[in-house]
C-alpha atoms as a PDB file:
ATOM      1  CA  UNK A   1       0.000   0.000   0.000  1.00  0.00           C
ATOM      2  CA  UNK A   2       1.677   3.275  -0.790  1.00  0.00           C
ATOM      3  CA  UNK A   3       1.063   6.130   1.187  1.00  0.00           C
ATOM      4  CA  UNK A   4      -0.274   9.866   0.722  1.00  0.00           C
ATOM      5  CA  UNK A   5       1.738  12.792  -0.765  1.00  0.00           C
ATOM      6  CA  UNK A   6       0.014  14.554   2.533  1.00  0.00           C
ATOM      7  CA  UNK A   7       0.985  11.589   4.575  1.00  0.00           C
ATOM      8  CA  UNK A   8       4.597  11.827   3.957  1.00  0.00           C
ATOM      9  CA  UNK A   9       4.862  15.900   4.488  1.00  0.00           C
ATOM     10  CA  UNK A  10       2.986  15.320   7.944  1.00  0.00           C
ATOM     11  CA  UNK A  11       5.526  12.555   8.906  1.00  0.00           C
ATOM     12  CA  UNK A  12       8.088  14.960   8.018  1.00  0.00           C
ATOM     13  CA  UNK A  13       7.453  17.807   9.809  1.00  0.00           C
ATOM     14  CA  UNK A  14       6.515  15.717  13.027  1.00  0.00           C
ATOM     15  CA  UNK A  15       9.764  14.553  12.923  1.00  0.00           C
ATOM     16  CA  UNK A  16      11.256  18.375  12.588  1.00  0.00           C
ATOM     17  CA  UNK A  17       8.849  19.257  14.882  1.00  0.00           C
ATOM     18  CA  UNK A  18      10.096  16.602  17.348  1.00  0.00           C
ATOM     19  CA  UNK A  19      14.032  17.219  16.663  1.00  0.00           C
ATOM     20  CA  UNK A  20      13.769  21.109  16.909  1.00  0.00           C
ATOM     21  CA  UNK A  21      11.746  20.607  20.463  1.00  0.00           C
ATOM     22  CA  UNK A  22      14.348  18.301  21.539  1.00  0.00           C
ATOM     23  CA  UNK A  23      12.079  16.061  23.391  1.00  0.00           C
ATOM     24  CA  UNK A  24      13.414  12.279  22.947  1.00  0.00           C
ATOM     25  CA  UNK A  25       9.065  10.703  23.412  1.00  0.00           C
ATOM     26  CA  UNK A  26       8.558  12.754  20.410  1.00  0.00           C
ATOM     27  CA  UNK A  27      11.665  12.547  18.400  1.00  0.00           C
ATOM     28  CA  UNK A  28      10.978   8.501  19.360  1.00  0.00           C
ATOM     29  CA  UNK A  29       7.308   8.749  17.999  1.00  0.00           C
ATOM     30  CA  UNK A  30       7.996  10.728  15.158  1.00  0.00           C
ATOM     31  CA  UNK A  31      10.608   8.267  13.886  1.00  0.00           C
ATOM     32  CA  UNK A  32       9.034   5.426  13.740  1.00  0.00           C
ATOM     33  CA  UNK A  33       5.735   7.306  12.033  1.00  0.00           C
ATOM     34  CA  UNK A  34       7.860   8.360   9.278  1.00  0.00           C
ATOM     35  CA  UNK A  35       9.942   5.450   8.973  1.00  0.00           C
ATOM     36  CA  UNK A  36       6.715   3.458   8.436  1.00  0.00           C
ATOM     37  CA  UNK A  37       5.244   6.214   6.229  1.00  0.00           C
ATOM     38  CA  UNK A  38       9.004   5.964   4.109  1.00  0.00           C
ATOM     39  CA  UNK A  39       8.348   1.784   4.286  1.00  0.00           C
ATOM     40  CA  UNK A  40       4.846   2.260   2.264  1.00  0.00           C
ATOM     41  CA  UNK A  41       6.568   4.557  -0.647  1.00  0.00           C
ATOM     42  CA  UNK A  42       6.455   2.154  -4.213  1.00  0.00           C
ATOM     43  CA  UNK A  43       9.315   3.150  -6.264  1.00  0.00           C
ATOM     44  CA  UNK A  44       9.928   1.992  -9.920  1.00  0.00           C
ATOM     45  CA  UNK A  45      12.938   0.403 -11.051  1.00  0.00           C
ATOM     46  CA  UNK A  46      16.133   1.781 -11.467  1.00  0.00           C
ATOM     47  CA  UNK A  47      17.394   1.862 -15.074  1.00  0.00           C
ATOM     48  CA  UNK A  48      20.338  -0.718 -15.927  1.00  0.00           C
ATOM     49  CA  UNK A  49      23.459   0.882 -15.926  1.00  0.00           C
ATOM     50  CA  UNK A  50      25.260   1.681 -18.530  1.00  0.00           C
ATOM     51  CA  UNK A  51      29.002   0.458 -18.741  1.00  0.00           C
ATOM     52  CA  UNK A  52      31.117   2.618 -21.330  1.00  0.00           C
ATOM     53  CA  UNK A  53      33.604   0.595 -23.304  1.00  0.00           C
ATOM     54  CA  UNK A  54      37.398   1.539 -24.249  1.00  0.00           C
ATOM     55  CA  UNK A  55      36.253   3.301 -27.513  1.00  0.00           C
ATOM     56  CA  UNK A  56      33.339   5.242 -25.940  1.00  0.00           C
ATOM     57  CA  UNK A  57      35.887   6.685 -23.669  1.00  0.00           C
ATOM     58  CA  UNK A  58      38.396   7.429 -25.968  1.00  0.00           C
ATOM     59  CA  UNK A  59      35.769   9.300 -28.005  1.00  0.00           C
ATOM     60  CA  UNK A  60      34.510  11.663 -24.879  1.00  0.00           C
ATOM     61  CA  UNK A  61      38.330  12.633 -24.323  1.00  0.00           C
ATOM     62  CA  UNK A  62      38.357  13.919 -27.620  1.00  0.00           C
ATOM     63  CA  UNK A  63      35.256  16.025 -27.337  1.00  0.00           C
ATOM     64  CA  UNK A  64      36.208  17.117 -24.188  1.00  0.00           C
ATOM     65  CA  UNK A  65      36.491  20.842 -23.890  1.00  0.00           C
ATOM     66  CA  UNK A  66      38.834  22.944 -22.108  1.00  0.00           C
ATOM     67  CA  UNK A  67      38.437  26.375 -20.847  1.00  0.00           C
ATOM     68  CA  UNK A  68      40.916  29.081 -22.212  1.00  0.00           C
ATOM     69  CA  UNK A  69      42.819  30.781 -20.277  1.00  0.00           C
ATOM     70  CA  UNK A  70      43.347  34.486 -21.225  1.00  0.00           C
END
C-alpha cells in the first residue's frame, strides 16, 4: 500500500517538529511514524546501468572541452 503525498509531508514535519523541540518521546514517535510512512513509498525500477567501453571513452576525451585561459 503506498502512502499519501500529505501523509509523507505530515511525517516529516513531526519529525522536525520533534528534533527542533528536543524532546526524545517525540523525536521517538515521530521516527518510527515516518519510517513506516518511508516503508509504504512504491518506487519503480532503477534503469540498468550503462558500462562505457574503451572506444566510448576514448571518443569523450576527444570532445572534451577545455576552458581558455586568457
Amino acid at each position: 500500500m503506498s502512502c499519501k503525498q500529505s501523509e509523507l509531508v505530515a511525517a516529516i514535519n513531526s519529525f522536525t517538529a520533534a528534533v527542533v523541540s528536543n524532546d526524545p518521546n517525540l523525536k521517538a514517535f515521530s521516527s518510527k511514524l515516518l519510517g513506516s510512512v518511508l516503508q509504504t513509498i512504491e518506487y519503480d525500477p532503477e534503469d540498468p546501468e550503462v558500462t562505457e567501453t574503451k572506444e566510448d571513452t576514448d571518443a569523450s576525451e576527444e570532445a572534451a572541452v577545455t576552458p581558455e585561459v586568457v
